[in-house]
PDB file of N, CA and C in Angstrom:
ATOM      1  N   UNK A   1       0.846  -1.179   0.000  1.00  0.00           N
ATOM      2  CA  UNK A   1       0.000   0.000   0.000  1.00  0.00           C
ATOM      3  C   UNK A   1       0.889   1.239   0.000  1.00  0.00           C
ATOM      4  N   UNK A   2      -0.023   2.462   0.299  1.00  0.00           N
ATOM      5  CA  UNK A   2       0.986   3.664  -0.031  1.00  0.00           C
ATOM      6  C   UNK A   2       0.775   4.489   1.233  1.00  0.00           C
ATOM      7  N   UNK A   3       1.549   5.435   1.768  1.00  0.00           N
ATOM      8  CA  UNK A   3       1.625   6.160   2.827  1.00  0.00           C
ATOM      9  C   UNK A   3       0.507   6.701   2.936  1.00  0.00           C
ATOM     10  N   UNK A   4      -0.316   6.785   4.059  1.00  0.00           N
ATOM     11  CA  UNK A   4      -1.222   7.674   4.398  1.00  0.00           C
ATOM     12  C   UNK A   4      -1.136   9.135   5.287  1.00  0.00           C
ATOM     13  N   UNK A   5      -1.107  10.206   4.507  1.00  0.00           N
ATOM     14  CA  UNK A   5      -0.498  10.954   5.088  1.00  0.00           C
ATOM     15  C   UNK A   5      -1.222  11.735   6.219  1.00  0.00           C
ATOM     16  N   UNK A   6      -2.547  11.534   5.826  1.00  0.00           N
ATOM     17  CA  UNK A   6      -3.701  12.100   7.607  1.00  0.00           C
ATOM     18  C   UNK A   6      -2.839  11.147   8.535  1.00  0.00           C
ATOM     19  N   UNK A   7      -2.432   9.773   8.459  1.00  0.00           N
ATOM     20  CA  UNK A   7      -2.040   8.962   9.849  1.00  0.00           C
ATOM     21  C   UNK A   7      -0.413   9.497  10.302  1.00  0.00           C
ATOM     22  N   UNK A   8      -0.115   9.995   9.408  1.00  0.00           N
ATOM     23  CA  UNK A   8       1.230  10.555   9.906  1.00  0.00           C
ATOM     24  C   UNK A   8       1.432  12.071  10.878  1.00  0.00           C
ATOM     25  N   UNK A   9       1.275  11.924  11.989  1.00  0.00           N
ATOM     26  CA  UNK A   9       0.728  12.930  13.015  1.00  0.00           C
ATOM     27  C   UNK A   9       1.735  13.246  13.282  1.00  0.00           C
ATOM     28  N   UNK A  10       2.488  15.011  13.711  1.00  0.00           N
ATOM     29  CA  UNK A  10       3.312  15.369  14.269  1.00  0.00           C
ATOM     30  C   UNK A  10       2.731  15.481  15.820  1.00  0.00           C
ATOM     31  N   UNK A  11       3.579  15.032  17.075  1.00  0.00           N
ATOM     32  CA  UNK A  11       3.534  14.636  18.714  1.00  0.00           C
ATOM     33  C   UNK A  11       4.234  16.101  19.090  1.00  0.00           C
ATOM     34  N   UNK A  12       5.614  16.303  18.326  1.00  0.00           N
ATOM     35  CA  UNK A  12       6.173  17.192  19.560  1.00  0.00           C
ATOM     36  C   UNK A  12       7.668  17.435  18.929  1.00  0.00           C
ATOM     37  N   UNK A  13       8.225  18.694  18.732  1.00  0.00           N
ATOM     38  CA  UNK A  13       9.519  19.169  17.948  1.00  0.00           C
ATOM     39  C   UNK A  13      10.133  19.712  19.037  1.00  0.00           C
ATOM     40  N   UNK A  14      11.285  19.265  19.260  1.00  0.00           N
ATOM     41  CA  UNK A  14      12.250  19.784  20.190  1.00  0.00           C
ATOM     42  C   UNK A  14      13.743  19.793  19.761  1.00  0.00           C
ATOM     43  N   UNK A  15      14.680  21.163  19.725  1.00  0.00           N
ATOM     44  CA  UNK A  15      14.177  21.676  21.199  1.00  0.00           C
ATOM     45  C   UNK A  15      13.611  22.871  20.588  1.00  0.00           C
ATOM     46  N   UNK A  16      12.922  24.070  21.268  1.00  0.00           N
ATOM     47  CA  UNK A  16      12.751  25.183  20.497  1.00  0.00           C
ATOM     48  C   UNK A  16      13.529  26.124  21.000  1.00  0.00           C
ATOM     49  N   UNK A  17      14.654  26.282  20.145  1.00  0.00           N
ATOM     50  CA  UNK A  17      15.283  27.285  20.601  1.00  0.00           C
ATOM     51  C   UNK A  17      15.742  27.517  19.039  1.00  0.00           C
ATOM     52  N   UNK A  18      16.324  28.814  18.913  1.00  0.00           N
ATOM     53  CA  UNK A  18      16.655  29.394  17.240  1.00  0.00           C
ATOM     54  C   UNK A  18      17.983  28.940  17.096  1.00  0.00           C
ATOM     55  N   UNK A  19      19.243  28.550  17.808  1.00  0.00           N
ATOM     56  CA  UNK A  19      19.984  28.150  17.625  1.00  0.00           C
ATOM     57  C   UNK A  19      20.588  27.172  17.078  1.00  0.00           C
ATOM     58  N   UNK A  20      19.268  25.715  17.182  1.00  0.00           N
ATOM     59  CA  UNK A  20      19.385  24.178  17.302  1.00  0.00           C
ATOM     60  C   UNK A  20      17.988  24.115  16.179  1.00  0.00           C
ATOM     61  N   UNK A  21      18.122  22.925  15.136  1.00  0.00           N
ATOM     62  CA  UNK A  21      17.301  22.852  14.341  1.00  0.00           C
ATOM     63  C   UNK A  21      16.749  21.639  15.052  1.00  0.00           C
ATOM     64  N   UNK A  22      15.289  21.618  15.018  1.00  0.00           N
ATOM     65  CA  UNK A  22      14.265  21.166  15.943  1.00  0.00           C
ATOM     66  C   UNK A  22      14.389  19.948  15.460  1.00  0.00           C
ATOM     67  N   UNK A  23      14.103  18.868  16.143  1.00  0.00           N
ATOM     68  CA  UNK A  23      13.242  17.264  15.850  1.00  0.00           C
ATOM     69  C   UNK A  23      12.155  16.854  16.186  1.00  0.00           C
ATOM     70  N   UNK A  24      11.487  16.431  14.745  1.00  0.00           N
ATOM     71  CA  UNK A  24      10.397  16.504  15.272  1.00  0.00           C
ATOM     72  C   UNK A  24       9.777  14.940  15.686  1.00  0.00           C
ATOM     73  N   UNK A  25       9.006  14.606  16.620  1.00  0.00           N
ATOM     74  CA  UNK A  25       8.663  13.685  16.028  1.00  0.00           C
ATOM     75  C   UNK A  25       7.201  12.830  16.188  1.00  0.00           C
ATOM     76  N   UNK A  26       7.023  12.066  15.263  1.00  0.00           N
ATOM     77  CA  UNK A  26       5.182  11.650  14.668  1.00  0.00           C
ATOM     78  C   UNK A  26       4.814  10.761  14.970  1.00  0.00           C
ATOM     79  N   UNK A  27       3.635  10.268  15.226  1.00  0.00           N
ATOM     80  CA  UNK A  27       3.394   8.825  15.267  1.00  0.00           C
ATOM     81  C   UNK A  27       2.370   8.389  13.897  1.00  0.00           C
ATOM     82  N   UNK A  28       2.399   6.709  13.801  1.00  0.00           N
ATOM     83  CA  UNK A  28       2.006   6.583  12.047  1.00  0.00           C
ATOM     84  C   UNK A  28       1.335   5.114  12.717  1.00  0.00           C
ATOM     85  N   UNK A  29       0.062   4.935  12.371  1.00  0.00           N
ATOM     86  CA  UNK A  29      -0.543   3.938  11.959  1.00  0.00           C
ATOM     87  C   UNK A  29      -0.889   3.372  10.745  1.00  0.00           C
ATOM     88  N   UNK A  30      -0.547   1.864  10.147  1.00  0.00           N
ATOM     89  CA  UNK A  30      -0.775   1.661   9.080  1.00  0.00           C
ATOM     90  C   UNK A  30      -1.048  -0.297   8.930  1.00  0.00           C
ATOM     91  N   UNK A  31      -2.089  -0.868   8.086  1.00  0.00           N
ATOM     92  CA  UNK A  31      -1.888  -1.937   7.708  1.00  0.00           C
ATOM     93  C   UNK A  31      -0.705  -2.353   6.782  1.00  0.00           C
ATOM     94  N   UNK A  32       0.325  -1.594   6.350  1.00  0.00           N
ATOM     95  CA  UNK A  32       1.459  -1.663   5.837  1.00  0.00           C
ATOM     96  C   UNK A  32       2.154  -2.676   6.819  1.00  0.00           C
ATOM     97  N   UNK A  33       2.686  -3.822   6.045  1.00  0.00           N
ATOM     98  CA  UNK A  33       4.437  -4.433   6.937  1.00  0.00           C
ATOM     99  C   UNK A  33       5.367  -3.681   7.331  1.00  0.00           C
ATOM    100  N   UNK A  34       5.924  -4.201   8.071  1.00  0.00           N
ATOM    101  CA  UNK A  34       7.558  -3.518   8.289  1.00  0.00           C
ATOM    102  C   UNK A  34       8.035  -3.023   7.057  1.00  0.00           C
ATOM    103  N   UNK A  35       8.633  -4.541   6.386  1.00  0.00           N
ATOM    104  CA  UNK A  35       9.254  -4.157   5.445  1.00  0.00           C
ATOM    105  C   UNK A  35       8.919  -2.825   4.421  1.00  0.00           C
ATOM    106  N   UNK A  36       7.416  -3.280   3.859  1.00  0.00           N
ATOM    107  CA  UNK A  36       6.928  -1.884   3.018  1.00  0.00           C
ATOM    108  C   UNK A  36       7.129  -0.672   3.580  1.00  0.00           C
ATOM    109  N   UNK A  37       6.821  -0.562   4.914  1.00  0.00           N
ATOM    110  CA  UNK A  37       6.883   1.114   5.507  1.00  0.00           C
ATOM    111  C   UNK A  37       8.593   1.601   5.515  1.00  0.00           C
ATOM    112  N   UNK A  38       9.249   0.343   5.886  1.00  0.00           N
ATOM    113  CA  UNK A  38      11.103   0.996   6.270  1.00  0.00           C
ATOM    114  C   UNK A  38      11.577   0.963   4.482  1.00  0.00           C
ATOM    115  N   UNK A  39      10.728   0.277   3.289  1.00  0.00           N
ATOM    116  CA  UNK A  39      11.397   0.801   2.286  1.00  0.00           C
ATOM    117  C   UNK A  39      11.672   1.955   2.086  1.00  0.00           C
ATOM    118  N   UNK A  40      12.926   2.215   0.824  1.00  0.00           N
ATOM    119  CA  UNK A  40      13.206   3.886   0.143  1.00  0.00           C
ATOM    120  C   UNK A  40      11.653   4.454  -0.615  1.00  0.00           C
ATOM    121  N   UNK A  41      11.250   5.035  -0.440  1.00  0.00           N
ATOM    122  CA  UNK A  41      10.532   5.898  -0.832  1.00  0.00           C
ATOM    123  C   UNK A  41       9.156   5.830  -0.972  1.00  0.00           C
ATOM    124  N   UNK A  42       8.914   4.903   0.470  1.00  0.00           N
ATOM    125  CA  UNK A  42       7.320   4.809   1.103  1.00  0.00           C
ATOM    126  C   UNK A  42       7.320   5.898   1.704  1.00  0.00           C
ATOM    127  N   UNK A  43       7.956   7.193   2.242  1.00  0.00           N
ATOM    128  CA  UNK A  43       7.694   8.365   2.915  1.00  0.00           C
ATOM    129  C   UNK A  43       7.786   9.626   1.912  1.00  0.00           C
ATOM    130  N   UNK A  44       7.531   9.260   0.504  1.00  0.00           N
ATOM    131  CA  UNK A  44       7.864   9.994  -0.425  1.00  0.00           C
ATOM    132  C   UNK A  44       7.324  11.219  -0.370  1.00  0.00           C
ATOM    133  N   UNK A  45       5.595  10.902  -0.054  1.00  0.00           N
ATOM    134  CA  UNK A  45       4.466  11.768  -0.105  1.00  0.00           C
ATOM    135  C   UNK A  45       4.240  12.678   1.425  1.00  0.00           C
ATOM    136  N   UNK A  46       5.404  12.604   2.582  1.00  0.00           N
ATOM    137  CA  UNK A  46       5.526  13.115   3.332  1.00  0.00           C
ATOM    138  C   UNK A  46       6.539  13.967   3.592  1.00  0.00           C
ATOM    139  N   UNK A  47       7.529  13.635   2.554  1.00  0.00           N
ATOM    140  CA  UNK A  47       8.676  15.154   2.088  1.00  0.00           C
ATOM    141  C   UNK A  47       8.900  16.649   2.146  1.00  0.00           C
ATOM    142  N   UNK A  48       7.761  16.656   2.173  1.00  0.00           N
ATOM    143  CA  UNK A  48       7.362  18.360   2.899  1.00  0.00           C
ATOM    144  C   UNK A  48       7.339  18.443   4.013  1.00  0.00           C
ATOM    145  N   UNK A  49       6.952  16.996   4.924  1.00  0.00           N
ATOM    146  CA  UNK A  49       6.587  17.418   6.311  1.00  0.00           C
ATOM    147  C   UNK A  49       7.931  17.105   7.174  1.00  0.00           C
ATOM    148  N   UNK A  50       8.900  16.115   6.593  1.00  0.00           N
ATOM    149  CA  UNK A  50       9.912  15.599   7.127  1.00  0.00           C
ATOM    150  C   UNK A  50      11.327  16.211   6.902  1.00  0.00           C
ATOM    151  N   UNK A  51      12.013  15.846   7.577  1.00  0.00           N
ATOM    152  CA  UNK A  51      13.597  16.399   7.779  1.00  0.00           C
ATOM    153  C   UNK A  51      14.217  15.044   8.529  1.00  0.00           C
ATOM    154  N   UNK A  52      15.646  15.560   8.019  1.00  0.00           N
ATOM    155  CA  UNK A  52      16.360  14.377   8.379  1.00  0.00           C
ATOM    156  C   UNK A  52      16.444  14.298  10.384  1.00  0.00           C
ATOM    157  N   UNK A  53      17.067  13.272  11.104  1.00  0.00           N
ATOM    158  CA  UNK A  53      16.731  12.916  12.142  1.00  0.00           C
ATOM    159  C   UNK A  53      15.640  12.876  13.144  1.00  0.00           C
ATOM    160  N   UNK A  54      14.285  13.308  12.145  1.00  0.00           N
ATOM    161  CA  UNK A  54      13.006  12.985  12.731  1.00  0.00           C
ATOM    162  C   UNK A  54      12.767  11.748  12.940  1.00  0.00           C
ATOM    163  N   UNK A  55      11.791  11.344  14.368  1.00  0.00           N
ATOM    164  CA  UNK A  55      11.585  10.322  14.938  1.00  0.00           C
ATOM    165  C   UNK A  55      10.191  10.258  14.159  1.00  0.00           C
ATOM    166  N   UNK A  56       9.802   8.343  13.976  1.00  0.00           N
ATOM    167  CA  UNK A  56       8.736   8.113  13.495  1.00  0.00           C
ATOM    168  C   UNK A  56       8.486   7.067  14.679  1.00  0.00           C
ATOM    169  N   UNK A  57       7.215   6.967  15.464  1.00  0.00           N
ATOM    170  CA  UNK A  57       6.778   6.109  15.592  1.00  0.00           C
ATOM    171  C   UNK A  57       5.851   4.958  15.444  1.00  0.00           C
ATOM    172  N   UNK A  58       5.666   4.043  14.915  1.00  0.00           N
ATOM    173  CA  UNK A  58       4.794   3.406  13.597  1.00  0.00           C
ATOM    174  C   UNK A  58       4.505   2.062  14.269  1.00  0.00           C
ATOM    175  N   UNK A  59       3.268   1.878  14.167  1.00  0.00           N
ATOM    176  CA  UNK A  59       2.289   0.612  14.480  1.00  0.00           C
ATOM    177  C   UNK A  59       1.654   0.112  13.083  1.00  0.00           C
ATOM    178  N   UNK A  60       3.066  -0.608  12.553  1.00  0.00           N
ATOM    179  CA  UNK A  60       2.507  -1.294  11.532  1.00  0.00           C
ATOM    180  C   UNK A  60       1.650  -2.889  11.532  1.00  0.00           C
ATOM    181  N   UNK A  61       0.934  -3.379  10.332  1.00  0.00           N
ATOM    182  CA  UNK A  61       0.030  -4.612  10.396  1.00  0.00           C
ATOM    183  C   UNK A  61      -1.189  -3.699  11.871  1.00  0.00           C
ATOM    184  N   UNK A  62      -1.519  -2.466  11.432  1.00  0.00           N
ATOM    185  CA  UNK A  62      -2.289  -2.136  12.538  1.00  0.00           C
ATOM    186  C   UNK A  62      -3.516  -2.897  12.542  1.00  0.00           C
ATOM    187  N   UNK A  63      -4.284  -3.591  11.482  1.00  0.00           N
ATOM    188  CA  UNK A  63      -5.503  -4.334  11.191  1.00  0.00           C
ATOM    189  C   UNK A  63      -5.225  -6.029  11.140  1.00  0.00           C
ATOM    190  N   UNK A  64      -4.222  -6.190  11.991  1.00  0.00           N
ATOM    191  CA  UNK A  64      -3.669  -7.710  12.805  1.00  0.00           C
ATOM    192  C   UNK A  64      -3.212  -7.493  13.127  1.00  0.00           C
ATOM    193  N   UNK A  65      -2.215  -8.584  13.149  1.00  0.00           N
ATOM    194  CA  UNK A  65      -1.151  -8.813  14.705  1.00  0.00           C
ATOM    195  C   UNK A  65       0.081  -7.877  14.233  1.00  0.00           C
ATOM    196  N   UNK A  66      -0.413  -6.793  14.953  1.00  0.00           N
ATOM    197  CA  UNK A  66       0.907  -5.504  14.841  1.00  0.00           C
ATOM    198  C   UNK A  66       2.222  -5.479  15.490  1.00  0.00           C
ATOM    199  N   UNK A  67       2.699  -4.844  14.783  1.00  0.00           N
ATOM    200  CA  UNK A  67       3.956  -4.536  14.856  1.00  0.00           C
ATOM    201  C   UNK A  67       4.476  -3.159  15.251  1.00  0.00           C
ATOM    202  N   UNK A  68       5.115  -3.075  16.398  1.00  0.00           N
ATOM    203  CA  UNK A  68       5.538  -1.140  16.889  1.00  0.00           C
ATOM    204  C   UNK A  68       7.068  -1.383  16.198  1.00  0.00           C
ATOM    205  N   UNK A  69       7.537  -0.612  15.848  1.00  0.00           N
ATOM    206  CA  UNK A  69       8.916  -0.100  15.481  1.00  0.00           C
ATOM    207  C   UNK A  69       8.661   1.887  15.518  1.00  0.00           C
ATOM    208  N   UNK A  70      10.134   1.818  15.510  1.00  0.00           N
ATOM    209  CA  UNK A  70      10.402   3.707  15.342  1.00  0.00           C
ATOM    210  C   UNK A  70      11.781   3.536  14.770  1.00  0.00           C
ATOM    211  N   UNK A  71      11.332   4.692  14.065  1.00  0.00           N
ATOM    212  CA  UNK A  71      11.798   5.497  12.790  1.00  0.00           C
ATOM    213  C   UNK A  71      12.942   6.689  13.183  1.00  0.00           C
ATOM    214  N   UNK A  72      14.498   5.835  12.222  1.00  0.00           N
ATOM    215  CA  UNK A  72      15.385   8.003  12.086  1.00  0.00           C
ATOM    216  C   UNK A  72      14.723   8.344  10.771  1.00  0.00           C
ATOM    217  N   UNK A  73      14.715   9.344  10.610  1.00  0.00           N
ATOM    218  CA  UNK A  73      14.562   9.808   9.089  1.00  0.00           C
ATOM    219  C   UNK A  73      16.051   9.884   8.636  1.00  0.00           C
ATOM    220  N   UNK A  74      16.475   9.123   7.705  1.00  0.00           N
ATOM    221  CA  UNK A  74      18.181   9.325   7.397  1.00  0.00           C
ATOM    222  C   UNK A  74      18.193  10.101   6.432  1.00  0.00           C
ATOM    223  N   UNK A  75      16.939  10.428   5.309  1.00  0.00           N
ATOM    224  CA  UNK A  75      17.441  11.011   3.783  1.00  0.00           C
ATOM    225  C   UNK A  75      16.022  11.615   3.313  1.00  0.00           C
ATOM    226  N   UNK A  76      16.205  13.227   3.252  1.00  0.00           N
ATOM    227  CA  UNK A  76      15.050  13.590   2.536  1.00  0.00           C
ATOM    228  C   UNK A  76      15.446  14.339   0.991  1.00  0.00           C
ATOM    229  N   UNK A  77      15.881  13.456   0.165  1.00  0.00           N
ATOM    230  CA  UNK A  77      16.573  14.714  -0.737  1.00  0.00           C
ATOM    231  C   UNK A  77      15.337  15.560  -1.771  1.00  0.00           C
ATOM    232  N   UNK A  78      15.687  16.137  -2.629  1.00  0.00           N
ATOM    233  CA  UNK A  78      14.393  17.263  -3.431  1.00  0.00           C
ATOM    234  C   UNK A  78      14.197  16.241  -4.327  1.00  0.00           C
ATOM    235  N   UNK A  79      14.762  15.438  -4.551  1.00  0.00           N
ATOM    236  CA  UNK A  79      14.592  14.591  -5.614  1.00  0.00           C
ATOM    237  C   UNK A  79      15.356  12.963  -5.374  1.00  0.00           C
ATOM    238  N   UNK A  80      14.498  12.168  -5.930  1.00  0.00           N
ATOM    239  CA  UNK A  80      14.700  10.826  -5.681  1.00  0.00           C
ATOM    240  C   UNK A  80      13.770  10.051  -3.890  1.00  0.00           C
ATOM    241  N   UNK A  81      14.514   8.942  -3.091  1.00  0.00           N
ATOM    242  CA  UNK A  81      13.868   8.574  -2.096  1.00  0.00           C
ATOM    243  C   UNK A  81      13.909   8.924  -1.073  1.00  0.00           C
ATOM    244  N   UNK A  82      13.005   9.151  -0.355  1.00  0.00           N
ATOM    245  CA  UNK A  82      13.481   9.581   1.185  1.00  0.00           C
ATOM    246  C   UNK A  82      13.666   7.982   1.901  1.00  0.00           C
ATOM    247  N   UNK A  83      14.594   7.967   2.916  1.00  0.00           N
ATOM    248  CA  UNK A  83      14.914   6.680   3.592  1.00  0.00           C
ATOM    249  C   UNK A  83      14.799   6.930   4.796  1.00  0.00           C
ATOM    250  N   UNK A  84      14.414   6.102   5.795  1.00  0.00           N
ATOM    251  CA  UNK A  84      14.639   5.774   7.318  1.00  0.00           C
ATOM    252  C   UNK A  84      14.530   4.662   7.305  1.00  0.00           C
ATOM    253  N   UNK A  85      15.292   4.376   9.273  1.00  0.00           N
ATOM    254  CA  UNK A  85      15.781   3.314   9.422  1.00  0.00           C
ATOM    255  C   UNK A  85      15.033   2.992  10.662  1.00  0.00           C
ATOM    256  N   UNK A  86      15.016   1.253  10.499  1.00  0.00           N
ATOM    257  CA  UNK A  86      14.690   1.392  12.405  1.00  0.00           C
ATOM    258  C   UNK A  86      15.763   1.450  13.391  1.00  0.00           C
ATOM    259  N   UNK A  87      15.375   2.341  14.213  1.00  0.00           N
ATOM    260  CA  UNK A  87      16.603   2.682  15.702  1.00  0.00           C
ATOM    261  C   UNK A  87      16.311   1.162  16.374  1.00  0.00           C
ATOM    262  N   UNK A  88      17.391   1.268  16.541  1.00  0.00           N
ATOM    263  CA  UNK A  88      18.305   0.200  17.092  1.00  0.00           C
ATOM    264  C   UNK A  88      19.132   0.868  18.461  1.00  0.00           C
ATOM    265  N   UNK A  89      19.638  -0.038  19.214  1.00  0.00           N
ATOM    266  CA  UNK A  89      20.150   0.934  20.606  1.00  0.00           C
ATOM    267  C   UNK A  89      21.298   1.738  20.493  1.00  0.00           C
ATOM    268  N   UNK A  90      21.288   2.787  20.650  1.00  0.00           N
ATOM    269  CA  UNK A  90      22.456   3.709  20.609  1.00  0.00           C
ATOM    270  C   UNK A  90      23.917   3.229  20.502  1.00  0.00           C
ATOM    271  N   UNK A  91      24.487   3.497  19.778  1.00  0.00           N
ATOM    272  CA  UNK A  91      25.968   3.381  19.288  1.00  0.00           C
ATOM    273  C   UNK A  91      26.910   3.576  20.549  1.00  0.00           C
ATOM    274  N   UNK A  92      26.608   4.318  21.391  1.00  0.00           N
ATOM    275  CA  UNK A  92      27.232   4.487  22.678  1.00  0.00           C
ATOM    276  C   UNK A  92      26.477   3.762  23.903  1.00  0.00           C
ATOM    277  N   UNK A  93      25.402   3.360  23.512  1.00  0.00           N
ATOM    278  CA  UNK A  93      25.391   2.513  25.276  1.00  0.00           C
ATOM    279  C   UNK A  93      25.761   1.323  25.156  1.00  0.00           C
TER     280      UNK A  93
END
């Protein structure tokens, strides 16, 4: 299937200050798999709303036995796919 972009909700952008460019981040319900939602350029149609290191949080197979994962945004370019990944535990802990 294809992104639904009403289910893609912005929660909360931090930090707000003018210095630091904000993160934002959304939560996403979808009967989409894993796999389909973490492909390149299932967030195609949300490119306007996204920037790189935004958090996604996503309850995919929401119409069965679901699946939670969350989302970096790694790649929004003007042209071609946008990509994210699923977070995995921090590189430093």
């Amino acid at each position: 299937m294809a992104l639904k972009l009403t289910s893609l909700l912005l929660q909360a952008s931090v930090p707000h200050t003018a210095d630091v460019v904000p993160v934002n981040f959304y939560v996403y319900a979808t009967p989409d798999a894993v796999a389909t939602v973490i492909a390149a350029g299932y967030f195609n149609n949300a490119r306007s709303k996204l920037q790189v290191n935004d958090v996604i949080e996503a309850l995919c197979v929401a119409t069965g036995v679901a699946d939670r994962i969350t989302m970096i945004v790694l790649t929004v370019p003007t042209s071609g796919n946008v990509t994210v990944a699923i977070n995995t535990d921090a590189s430093g802990a």
